[in-house]
C-alpha atoms as a PDB file:
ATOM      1  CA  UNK A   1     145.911 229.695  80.715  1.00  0.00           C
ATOM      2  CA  UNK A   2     147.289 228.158  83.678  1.00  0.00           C
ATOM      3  CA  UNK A   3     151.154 228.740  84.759  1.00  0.00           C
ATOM      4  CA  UNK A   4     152.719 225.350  83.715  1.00  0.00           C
ATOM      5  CA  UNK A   5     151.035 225.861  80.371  1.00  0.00           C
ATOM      6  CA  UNK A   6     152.745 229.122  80.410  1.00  0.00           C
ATOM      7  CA  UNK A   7     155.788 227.733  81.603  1.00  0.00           C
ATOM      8  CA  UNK A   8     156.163 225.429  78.676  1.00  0.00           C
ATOM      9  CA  UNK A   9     155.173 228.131  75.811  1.00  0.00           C
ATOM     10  CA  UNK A  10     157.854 229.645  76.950  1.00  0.00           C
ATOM     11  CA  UNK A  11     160.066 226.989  77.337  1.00  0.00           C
ATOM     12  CA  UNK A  12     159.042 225.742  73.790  1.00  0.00           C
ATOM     13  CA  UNK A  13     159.413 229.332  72.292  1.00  0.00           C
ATOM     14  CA  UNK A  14     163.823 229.025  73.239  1.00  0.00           C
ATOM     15  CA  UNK A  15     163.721 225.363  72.292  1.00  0.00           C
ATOM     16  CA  UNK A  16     162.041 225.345  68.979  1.00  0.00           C
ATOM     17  CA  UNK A  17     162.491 228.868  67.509  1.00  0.00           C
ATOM     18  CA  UNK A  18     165.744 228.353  65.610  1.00  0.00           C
ATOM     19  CA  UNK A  19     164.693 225.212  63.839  1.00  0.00           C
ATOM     20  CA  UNK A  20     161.220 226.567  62.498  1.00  0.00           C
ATOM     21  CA  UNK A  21     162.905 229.926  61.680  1.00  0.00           C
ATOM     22  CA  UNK A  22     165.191 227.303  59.230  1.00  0.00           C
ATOM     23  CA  UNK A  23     162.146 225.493  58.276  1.00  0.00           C
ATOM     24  CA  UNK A  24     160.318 228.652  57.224  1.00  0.00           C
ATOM     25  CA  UNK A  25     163.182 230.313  55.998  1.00  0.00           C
ATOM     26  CA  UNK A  26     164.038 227.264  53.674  1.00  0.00           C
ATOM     27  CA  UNK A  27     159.964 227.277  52.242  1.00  0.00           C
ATOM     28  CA  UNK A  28     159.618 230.860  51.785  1.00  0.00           C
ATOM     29  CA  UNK A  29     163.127 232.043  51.062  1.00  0.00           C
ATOM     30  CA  UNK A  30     162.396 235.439  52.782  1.00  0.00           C
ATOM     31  CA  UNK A  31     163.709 236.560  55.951  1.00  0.00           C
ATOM     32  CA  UNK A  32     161.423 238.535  56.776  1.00  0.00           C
ATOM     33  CA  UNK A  33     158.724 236.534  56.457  1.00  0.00           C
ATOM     34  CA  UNK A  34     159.947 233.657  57.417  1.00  0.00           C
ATOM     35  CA  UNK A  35     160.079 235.657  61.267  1.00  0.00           C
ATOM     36  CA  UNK A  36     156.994 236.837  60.903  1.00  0.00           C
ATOM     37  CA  UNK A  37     155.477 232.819  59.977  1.00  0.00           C
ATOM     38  CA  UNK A  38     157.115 232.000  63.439  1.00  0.00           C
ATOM     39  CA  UNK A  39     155.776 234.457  65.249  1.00  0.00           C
ATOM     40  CA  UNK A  40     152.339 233.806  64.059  1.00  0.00           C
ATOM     41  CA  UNK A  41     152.978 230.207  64.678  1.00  0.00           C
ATOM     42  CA  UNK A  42     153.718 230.995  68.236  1.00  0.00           C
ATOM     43  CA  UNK A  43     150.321 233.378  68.836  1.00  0.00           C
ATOM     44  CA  UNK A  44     148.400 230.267  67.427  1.00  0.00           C
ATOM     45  CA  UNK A  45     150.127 227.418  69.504  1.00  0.00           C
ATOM     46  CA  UNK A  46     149.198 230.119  72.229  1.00  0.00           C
ATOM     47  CA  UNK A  47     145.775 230.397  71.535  1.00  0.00           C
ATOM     48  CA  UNK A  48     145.332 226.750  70.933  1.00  0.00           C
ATOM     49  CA  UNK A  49     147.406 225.458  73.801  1.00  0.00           C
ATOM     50  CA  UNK A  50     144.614 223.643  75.275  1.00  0.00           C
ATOM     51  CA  UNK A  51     143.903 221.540  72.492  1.00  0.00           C
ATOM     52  CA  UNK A  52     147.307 220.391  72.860  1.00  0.00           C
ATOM     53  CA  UNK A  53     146.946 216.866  74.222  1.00  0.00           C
ATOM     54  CA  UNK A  54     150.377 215.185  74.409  1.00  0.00           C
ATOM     55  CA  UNK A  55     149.710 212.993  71.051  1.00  0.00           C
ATOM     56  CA  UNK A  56     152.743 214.845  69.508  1.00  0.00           C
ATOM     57  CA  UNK A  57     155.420 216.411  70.607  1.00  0.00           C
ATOM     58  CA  UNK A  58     154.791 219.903  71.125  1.00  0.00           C
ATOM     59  CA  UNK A  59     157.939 220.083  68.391  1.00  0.00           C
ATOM     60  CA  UNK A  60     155.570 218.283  65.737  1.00  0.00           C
ATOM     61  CA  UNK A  61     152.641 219.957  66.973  1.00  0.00           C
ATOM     62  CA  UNK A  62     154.327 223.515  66.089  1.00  0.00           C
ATOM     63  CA  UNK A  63     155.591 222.000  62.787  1.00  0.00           C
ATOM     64  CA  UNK A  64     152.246 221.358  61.872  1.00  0.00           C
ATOM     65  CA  UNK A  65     150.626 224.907  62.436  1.00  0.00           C
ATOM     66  CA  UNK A  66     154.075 226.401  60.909  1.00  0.00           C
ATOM     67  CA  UNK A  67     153.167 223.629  57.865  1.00  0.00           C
ATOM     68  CA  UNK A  68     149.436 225.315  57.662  1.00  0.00           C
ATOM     69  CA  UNK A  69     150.775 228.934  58.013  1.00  0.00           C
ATOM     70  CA  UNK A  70     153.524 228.470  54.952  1.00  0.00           C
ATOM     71  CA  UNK A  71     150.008 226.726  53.197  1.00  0.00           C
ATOM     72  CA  UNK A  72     147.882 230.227  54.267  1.00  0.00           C
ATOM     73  CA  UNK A  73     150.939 232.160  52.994  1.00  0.00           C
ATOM     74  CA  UNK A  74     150.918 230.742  49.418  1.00  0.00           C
ATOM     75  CA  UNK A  75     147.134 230.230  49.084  1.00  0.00           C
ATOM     76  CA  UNK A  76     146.772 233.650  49.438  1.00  0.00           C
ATOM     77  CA  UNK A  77     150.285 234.581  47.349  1.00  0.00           C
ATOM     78  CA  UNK A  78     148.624 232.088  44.252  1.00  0.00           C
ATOM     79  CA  UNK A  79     144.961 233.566  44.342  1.00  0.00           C
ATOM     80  CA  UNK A  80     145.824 237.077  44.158  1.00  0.00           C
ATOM     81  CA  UNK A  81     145.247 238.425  41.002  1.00  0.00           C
ATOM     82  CA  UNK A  82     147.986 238.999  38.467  1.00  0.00           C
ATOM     83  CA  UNK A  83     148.147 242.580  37.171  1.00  0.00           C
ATOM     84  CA  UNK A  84     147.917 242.558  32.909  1.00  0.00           C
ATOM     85  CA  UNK A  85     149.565 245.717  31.508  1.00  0.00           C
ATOM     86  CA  UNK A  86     148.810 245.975  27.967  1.00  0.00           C
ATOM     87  CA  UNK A  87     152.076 247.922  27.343  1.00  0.00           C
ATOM     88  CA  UNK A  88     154.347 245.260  28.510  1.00  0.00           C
ATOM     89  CA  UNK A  89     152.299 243.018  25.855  1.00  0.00           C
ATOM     90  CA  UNK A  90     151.782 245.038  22.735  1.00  0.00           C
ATOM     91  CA  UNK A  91     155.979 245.552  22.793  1.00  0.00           C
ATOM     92  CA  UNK A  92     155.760 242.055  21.414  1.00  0.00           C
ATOM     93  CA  UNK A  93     152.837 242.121  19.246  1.00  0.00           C
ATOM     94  CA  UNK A  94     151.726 243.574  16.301  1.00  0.00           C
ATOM     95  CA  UNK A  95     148.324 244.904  16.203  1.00  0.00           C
ATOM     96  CA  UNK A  96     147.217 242.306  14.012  1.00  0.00           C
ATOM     97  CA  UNK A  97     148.711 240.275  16.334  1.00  0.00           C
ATOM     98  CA  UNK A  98     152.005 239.000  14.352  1.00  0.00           C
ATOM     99  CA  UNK A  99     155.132 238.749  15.971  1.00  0.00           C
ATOM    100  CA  UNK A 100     157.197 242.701  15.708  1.00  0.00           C
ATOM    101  CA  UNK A 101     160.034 241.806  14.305  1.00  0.00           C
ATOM    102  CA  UNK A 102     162.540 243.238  17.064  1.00  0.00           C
ATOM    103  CA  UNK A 103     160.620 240.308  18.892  1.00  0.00           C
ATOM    104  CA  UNK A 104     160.226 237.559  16.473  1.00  0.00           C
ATOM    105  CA  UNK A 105     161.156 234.370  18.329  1.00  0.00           C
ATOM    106  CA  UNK A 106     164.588 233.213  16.935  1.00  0.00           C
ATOM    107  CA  UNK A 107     165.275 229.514  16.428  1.00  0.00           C
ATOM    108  CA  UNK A 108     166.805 227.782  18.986  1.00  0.00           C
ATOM    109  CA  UNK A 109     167.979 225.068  17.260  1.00  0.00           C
ATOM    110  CA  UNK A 110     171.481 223.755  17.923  1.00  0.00           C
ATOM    111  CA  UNK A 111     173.253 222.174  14.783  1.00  0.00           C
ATOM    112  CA  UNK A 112     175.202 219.630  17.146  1.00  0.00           C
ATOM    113  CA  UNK A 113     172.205 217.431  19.291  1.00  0.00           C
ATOM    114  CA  UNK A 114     173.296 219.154  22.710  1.00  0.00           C
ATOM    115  CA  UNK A 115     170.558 219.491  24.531  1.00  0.00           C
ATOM    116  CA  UNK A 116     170.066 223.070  26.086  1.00  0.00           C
ATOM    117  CA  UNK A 117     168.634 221.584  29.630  1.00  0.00           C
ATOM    118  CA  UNK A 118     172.329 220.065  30.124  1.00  0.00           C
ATOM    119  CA  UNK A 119     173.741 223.210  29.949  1.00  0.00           C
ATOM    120  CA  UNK A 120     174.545 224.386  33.369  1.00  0.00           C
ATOM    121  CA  UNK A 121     175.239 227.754  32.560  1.00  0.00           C
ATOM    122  CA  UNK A 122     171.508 228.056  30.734  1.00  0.00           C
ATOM    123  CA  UNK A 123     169.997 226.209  33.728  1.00  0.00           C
ATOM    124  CA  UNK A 124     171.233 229.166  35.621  1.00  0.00           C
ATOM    125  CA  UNK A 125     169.873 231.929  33.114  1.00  0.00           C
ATOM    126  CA  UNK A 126     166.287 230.147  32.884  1.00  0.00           C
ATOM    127  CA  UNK A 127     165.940 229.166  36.660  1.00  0.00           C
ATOM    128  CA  UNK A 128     166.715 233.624  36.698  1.00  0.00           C
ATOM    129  CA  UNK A 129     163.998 233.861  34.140  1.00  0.00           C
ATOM    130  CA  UNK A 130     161.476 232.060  35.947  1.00  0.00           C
ATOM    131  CA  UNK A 131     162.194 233.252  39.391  1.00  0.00           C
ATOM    132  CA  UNK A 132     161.357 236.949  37.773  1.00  0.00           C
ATOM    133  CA  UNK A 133     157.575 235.773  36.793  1.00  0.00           C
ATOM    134  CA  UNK A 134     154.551 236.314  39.206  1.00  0.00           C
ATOM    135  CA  UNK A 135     155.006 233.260  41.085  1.00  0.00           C
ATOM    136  CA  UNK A 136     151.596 231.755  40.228  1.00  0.00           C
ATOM    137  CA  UNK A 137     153.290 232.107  36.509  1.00  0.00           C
ATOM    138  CA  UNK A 138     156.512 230.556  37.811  1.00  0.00           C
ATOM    139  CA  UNK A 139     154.760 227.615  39.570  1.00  0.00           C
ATOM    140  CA  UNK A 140     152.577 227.202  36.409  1.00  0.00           C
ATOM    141  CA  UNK A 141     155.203 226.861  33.561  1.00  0.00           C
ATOM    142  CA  UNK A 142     157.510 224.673  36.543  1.00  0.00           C
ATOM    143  CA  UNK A 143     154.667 222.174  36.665  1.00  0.00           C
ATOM    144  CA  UNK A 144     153.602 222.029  33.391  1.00  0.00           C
ATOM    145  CA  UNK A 145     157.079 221.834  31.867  1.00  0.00           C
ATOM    146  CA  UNK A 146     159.335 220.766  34.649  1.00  0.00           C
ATOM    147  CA  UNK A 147     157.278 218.333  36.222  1.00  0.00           C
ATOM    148  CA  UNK A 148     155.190 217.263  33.903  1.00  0.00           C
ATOM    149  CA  UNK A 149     152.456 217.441  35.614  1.00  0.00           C
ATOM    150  CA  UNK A 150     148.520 217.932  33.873  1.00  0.00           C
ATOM    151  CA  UNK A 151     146.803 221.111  33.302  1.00  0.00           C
ATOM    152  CA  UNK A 152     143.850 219.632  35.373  1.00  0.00           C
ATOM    153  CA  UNK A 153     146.450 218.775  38.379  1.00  0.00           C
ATOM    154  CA  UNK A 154     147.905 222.054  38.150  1.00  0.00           C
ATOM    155  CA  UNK A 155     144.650 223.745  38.364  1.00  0.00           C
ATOM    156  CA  UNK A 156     143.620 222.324  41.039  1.00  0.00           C
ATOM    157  CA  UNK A 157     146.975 222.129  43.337  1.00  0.00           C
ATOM    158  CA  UNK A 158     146.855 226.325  42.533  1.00  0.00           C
ATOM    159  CA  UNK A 159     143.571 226.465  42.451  1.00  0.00           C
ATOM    160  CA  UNK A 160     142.930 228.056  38.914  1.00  0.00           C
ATOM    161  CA  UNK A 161     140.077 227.804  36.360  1.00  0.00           C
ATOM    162  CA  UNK A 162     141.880 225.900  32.928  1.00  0.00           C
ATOM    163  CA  UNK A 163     141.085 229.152  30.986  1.00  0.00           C
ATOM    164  CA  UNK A 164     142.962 230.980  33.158  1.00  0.00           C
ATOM    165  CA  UNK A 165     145.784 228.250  33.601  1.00  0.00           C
ATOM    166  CA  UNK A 166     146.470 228.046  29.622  1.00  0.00           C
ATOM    167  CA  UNK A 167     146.235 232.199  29.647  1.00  0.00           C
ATOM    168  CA  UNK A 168     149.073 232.348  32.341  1.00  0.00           C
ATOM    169  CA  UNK A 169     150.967 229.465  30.541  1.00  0.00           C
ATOM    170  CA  UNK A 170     151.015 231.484  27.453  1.00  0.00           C
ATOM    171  CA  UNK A 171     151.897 234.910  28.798  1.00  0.00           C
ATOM    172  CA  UNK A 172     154.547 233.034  30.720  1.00  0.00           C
ATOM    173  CA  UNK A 173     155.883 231.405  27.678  1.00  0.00           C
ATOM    174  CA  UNK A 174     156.534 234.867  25.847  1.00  0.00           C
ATOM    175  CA  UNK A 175     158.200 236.531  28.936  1.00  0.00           C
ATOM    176  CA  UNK A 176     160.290 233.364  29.349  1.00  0.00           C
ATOM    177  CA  UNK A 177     161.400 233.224  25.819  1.00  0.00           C
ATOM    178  CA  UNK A 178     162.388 237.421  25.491  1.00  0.00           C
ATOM    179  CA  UNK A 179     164.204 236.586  29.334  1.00  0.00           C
ATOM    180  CA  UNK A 180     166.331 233.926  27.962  1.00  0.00           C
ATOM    181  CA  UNK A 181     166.985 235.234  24.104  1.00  0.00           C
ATOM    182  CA  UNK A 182     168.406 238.492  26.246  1.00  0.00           C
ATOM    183  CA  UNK A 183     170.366 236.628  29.059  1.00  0.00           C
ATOM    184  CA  UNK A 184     171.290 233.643  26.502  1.00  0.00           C
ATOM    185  CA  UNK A 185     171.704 234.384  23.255  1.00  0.00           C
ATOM    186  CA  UNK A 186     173.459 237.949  23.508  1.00  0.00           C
ATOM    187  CA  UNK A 187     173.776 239.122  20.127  1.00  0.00           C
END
């Protein structure tokens, strides 16, 4: 690496390092990490510095391997396998499988027609429910439900097989339901 390249590394490292530092910070919501995205975005612009050609500015050009770092990050975050405690399960279930009755899902009707997604207070409690999933749970229920998107889309955006998909989706649902009938409907 020759010195002007050097030079400008540098030079880009005092310019740019606030604004990806936002960027990352804003995708991953973790401090942390977010530092640790830029520095690895940095070590990569480094080692790729001479396929830097001018097309972009080196501002976009960082951008982009930040982008494909955040990508990396969650790839990784999605395909790692959830852990299944049977415990955390069987407090639900009978073993014949029946609801327990502690756990029976209560009916959420509303005898006015309000509508429980124009509630801002229980936007609040489920957007707390969801964030405490696995995130691949989270994301899963969020596109399905929030998004509308299809199981096949989903699949393939986390990269899941469909069996697995509707067994997350289902697990999710019951954690999701015992979260809010806690935080909501306090007894």
């Amino acid at each position: 690496m020759d010195q002007e390249v050097t030079l400008d590394l540098s030079k880009w490292v005092e310019e740019y390092t606030s604004d990806l530092y936002s960027w990352a910070l804003y995708k991953i919501s973790d401090s942390e990490l977010a530092k640790d995205l830029v520095q690895d975005t940095f070590l990569a612009a480094a080692e790729k510095i001479g396929n830097f050609k001018g097309e972009s500015s080196p501002q976009t050009w960082l951008f982009s391997i930040l982008n494909h770092k955040i990508i990396d990050h969650y790839r990784i975050k999605v395909s790692q396998p959830v852990p299944f405690e049977e415990k955390s399960m069987s407090g639900f279930f009978e073993k014949d499988g029946d609801w327990q009755e502690s756990h029976k899902p209560k009916n959420w009707q509303d005898e006015d027609d309000h509508n429980l997604l124009d509630d801002a207070e229980f936007q609040a409690i489920l957007k707390k429910c969801l964030d405490a999933l696995p995130k691949k749970w989270s994301a899963s229920v969020s596109l399905k439900y929030l998004t509308e998107k299809s199981g096949e889309e989903i699949c393939q955006e986390l990269g899941i097989t469909t069996s697995n998909f509707w067994q997350i989706v289902h697990r999710a649902k019951v954690q999701l339901r015992d979260c809010i009938e806690i935080n909501w409907f306090k007894s």
